[in-house]
PDB file of N, CA and C in Angstrom:
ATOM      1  N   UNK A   1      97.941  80.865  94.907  1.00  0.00           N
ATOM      2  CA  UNK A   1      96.816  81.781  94.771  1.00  0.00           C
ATOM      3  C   UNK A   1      97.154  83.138  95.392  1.00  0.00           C
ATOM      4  N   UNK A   2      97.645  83.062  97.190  1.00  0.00           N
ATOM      5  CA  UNK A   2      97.734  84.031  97.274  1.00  0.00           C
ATOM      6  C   UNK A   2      99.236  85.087  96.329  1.00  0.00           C
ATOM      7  N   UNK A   3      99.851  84.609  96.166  1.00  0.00           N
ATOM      8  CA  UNK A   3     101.195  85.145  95.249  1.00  0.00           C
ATOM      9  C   UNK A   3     100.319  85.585  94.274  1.00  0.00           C
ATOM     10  N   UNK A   4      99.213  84.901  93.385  1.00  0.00           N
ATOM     11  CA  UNK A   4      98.787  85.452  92.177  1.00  0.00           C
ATOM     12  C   UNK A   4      97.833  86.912  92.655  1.00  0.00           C
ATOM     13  N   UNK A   5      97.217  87.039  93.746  1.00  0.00           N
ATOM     14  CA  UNK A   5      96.772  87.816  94.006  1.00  0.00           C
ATOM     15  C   UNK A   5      97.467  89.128  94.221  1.00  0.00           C
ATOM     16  N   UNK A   6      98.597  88.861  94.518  1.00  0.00           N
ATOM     17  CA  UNK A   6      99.523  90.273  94.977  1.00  0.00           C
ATOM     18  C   UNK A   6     100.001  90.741  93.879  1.00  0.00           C
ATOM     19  N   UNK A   7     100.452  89.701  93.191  1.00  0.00           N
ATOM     20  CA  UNK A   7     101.007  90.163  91.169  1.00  0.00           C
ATOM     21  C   UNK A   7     100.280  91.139  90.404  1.00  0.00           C
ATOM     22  N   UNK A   8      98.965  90.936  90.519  1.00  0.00           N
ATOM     23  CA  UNK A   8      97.909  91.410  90.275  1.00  0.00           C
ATOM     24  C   UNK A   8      97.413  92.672  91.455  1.00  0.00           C
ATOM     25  N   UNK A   9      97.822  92.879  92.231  1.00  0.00           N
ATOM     26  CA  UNK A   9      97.378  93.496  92.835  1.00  0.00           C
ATOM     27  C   UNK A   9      95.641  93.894  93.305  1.00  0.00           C
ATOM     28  N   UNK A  10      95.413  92.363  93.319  1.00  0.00           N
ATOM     29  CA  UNK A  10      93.512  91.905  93.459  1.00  0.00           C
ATOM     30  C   UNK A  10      93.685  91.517  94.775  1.00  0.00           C
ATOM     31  N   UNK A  11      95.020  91.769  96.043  1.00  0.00           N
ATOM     32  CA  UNK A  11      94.364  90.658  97.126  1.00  0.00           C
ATOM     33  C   UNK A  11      93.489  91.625  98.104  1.00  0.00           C
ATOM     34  N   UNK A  12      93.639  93.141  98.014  1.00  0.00           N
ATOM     35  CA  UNK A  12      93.113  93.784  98.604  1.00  0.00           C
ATOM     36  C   UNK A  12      91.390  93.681  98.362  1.00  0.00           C
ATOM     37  N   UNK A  13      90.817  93.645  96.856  1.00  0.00           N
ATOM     38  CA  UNK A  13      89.531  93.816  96.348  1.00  0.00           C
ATOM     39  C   UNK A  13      89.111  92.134  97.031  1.00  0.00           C
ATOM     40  N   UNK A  14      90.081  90.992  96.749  1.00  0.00           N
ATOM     41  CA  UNK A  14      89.481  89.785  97.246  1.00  0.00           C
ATOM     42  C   UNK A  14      89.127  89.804  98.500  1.00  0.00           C
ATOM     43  N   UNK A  15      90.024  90.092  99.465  1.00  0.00           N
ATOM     44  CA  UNK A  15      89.126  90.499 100.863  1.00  0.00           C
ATOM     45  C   UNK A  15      88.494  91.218 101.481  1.00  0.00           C
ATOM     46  N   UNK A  16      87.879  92.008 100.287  1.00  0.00           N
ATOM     47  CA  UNK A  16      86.811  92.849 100.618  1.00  0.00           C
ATOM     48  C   UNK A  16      85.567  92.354 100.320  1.00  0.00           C
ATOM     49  N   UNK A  17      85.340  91.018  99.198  1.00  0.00           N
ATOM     50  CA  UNK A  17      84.413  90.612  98.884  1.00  0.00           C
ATOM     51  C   UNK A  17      84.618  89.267  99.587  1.00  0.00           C
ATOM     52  N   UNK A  18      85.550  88.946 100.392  1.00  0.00           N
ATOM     53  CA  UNK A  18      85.474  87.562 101.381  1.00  0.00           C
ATOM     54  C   UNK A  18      84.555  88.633 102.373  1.00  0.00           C
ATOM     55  N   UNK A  19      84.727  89.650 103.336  1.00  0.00           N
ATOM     56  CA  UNK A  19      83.798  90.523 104.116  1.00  0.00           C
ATOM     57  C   UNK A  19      82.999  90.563 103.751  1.00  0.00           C
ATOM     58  N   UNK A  20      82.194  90.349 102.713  1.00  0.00           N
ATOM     59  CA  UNK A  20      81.035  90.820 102.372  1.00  0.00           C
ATOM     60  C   UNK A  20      80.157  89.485 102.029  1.00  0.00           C
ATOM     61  N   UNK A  21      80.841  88.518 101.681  1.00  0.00           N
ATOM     62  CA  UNK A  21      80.149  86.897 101.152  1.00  0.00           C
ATOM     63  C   UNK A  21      80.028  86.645 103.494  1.00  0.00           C
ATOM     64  N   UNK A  22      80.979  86.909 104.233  1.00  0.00           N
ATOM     65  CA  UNK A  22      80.850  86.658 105.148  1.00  0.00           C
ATOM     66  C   UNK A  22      80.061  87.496 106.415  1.00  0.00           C
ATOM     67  N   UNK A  23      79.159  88.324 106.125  1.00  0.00           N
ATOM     68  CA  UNK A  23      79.071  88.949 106.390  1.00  0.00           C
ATOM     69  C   UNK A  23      77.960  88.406 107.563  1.00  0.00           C
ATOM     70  N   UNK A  24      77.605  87.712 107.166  1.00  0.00           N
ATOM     71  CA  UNK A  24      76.471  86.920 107.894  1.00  0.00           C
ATOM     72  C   UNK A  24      76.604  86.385 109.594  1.00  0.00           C
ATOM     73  N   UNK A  25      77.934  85.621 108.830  1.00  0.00           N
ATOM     74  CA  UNK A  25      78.966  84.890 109.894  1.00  0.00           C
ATOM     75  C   UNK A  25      79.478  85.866 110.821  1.00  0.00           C
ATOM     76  N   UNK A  26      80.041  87.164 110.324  1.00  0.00           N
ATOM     77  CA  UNK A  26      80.973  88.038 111.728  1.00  0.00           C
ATOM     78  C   UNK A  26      79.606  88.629 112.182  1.00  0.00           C
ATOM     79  N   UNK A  27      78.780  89.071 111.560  1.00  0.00           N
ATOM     80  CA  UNK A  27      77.571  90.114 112.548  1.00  0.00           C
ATOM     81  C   UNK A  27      76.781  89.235 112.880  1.00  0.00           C
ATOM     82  N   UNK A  28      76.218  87.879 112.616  1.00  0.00           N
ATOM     83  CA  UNK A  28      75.027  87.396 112.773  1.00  0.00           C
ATOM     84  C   UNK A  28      73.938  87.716 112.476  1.00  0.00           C
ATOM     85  N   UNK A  29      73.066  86.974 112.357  1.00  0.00           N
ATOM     86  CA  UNK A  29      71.775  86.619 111.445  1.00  0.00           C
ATOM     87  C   UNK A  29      70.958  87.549 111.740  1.00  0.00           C
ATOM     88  N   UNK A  30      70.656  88.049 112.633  1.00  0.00           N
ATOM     89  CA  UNK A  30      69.719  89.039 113.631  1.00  0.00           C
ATOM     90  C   UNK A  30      70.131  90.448 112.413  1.00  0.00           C
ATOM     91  N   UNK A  31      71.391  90.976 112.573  1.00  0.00           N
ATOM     92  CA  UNK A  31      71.390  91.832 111.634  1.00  0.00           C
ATOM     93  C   UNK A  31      71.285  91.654 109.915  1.00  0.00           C
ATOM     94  N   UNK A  32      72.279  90.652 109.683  1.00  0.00           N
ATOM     95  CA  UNK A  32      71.837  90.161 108.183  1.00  0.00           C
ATOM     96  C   UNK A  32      70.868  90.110 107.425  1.00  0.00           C
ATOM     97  N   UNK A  33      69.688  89.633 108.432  1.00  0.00           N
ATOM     98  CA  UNK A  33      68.593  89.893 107.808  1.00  0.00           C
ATOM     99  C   UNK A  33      68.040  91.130 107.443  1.00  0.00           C
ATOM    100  N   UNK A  34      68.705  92.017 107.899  1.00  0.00           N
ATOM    101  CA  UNK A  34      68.037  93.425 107.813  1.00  0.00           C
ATOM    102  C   UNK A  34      69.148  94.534 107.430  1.00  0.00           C
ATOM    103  N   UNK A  35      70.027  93.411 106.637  1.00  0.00           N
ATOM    104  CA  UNK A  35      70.962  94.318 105.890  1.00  0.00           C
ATOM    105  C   UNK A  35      70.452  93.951 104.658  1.00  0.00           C
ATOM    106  N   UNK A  36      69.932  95.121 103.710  1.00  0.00           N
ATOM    107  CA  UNK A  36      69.796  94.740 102.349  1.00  0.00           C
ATOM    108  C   UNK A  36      70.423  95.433 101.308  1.00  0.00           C
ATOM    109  N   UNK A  37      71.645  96.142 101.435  1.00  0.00           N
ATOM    110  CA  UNK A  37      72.293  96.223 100.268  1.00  0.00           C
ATOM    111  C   UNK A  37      74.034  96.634 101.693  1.00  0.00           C
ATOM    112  N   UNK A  38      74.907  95.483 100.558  1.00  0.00           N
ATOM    113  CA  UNK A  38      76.242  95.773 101.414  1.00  0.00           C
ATOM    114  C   UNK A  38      77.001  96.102 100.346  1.00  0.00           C
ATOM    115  N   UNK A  39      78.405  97.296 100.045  1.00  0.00           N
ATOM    116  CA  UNK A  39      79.418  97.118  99.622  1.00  0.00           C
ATOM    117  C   UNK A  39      79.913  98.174  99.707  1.00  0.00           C
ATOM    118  N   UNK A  40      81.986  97.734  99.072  1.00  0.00           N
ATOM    119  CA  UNK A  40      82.578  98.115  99.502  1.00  0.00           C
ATOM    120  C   UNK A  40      83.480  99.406  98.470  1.00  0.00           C
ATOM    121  N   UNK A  41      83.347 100.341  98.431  1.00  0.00           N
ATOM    122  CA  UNK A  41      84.141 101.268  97.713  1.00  0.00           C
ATOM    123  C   UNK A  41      85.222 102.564  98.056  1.00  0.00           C
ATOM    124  N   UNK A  42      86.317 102.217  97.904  1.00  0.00           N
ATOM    125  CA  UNK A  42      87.586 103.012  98.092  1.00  0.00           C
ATOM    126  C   UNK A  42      87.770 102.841  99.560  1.00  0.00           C
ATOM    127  N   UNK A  43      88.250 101.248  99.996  1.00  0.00           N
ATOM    128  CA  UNK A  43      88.076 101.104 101.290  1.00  0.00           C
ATOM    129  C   UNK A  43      86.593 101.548 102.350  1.00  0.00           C
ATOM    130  N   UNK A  44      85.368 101.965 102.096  1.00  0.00           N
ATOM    131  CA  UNK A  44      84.672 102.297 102.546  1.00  0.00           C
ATOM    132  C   UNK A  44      83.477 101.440 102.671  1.00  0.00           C
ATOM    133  N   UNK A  45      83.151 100.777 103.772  1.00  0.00           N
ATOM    134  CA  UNK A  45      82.062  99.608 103.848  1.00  0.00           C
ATOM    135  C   UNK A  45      80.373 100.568 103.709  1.00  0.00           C
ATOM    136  N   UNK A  46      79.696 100.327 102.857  1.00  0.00           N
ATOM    137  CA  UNK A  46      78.794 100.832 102.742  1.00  0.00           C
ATOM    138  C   UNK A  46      77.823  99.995 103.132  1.00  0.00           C
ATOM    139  N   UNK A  47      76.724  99.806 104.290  1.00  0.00           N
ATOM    140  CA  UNK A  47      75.340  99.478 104.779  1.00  0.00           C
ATOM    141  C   UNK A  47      74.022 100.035 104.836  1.00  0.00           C
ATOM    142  N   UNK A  48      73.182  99.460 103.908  1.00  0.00           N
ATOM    143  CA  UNK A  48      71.864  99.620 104.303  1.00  0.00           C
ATOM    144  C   UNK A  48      70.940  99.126 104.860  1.00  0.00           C
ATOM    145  N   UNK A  49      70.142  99.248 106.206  1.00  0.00           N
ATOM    146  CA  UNK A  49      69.997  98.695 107.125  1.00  0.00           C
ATOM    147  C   UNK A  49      68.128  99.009 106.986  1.00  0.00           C
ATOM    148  N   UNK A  50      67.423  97.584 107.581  1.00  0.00           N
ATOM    149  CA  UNK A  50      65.421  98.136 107.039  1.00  0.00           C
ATOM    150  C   UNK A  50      65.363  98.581 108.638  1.00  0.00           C
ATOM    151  N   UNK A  51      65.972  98.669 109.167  1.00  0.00           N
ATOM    152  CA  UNK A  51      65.592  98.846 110.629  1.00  0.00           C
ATOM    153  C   UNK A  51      66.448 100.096 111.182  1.00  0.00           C
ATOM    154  N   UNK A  52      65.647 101.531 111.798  1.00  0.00           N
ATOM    155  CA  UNK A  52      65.981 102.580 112.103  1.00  0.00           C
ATOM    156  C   UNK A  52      66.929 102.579 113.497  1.00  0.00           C
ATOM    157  N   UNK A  53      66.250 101.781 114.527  1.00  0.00           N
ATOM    158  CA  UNK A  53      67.203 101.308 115.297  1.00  0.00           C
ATOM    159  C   UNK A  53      68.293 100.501 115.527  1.00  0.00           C
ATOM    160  N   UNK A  54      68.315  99.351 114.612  1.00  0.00           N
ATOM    161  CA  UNK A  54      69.748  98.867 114.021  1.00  0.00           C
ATOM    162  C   UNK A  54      70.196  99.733 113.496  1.00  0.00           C
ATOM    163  N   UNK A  55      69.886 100.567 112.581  1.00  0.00           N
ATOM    164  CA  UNK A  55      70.907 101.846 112.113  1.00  0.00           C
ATOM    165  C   UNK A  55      71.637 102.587 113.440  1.00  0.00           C
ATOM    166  N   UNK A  56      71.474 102.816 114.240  1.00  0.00           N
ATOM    167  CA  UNK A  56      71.898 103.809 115.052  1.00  0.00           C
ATOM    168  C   UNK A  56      72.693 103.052 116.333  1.00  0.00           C
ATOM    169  N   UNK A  57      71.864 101.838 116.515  1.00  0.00           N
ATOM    170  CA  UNK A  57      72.986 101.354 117.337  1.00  0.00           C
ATOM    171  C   UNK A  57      74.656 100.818 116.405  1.00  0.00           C
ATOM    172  N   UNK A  58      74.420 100.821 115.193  1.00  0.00           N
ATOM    173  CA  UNK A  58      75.403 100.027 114.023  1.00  0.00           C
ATOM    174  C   UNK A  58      76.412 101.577 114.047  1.00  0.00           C
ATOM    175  N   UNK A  59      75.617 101.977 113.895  1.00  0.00           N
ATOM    176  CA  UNK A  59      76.579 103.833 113.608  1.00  0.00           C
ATOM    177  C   UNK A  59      77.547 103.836 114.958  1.00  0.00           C
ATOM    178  N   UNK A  60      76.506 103.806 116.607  1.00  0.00           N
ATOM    179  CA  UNK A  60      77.622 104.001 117.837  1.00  0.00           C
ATOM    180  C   UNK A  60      78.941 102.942 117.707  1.00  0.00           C
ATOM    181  N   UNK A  61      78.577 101.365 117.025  1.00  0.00           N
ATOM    182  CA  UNK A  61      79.638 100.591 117.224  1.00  0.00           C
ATOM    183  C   UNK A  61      79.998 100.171 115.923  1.00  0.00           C
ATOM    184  N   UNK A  62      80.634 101.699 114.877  1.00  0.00           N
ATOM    185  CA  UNK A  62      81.324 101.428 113.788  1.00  0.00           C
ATOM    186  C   UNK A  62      82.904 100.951 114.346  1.00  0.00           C
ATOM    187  N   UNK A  63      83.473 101.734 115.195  1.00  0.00           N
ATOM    188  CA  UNK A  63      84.878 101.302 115.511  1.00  0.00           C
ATOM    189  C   UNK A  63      85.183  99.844 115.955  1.00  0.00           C
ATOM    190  N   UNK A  64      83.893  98.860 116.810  1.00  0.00           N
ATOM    191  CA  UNK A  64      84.082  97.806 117.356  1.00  0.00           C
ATOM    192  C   UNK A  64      83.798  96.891 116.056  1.00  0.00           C
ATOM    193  N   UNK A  65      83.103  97.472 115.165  1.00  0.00           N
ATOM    194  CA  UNK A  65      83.250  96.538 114.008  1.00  0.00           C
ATOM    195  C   UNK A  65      84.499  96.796 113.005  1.00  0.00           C
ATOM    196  N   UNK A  66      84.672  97.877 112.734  1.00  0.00           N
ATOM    197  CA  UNK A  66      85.758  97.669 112.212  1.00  0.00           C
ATOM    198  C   UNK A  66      87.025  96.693 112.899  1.00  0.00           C
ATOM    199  N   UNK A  67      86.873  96.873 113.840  1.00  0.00           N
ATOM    200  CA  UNK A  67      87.903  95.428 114.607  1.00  0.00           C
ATOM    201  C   UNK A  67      87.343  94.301 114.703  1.00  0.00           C
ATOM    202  N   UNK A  68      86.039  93.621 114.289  1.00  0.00           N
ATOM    203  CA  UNK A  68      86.337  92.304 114.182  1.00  0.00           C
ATOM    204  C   UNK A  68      85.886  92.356 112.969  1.00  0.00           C
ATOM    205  N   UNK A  69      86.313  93.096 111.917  1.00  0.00           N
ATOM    206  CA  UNK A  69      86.370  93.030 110.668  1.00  0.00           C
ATOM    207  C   UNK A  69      88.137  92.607 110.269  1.00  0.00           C
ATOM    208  N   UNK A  70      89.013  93.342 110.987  1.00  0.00           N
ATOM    209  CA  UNK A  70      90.480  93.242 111.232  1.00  0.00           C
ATOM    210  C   UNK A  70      90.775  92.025 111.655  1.00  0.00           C
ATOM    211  N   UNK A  71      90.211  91.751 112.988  1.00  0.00           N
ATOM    212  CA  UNK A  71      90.115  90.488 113.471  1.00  0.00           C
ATOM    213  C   UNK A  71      90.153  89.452 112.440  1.00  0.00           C
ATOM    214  N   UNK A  72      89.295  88.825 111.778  1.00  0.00           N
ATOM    215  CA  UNK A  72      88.780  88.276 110.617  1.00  0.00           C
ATOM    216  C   UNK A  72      89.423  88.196 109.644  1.00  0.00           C
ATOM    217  N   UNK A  73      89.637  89.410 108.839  1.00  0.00           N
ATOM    218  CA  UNK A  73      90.595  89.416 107.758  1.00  0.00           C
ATOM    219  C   UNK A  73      91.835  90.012 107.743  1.00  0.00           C
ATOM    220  N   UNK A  74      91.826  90.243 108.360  1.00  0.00           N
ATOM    221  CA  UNK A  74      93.057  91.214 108.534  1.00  0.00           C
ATOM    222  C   UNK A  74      93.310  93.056 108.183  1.00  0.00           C
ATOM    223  N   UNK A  75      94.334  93.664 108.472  1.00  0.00           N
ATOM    224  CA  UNK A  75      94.311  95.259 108.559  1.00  0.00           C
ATOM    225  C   UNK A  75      94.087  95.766 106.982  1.00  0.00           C
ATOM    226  N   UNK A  76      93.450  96.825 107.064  1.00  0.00           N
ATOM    227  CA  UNK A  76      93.712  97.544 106.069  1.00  0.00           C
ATOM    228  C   UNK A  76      92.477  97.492 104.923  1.00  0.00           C
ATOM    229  N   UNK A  77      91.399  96.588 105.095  1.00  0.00           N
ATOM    230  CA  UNK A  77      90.785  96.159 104.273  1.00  0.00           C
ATOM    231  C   UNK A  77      89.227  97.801 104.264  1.00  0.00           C
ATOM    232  N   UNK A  78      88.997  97.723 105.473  1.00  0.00           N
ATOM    233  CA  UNK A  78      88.223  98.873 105.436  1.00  0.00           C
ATOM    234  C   UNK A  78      88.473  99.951 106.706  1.00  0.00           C
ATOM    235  N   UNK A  79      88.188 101.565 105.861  1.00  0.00           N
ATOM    236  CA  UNK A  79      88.618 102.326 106.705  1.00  0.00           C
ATOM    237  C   UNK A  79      87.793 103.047 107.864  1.00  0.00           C
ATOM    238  N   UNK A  80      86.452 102.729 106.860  1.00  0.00           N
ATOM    239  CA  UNK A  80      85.176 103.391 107.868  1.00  0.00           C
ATOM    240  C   UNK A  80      84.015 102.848 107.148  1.00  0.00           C
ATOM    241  N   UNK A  81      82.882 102.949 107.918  1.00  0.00           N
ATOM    242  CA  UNK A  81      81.928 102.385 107.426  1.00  0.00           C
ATOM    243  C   UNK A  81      80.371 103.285 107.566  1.00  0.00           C
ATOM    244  N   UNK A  82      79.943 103.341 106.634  1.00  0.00           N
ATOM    245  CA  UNK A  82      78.284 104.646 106.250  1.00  0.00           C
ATOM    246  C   UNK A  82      77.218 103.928 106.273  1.00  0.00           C
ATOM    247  N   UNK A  83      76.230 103.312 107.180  1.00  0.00           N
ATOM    248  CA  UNK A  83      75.387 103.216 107.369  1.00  0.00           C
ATOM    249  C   UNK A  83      74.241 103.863 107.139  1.00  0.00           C
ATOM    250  N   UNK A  84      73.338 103.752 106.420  1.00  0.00           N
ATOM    251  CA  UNK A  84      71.964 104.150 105.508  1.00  0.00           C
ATOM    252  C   UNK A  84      70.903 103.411 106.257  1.00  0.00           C
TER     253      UNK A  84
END
């Protein structure tokens, strides 16, 4: 599988949508619930968040998520992330 993925050059798009089916699991439920639209375009994690103060604390700790996003899947998958 993974060999077919690199042939294709899909393994990058596949673990961007493993981040996103998992998304639940690395941030926990507390935020999940109040994420209602996630994705990912040109390396760029896009979040929309129903809560003004989850927005802003999510914005101060974009860099600590991007590392246990790394953590998780590994490098390279996203470069920054825009919170709405």
């Amino acid at each position: 599988m993974e060999s077919l993925l690199e042939s294709y050059r899909l393994k990058g798009r596949y673990k961007q949508v493993q981040l996103i089916n998992n998304w639940e699991r690395i941030m926990g439920k507390p935020i999940a619930v109040r994420t209602t639209d996630l994705y990912v375009h040109k390396n760029i994690l896009f979040v929309t968040v129903s809560s003004a103060p989850l927005k802003n604390e999510l914005n101060f700790s974009k860099h600590k998520i991007i590392e246990m996003f790394e953590r998780e899947m590994g490098q390279g998958i996203i470069d920054d992330i825009v919170i709405r």
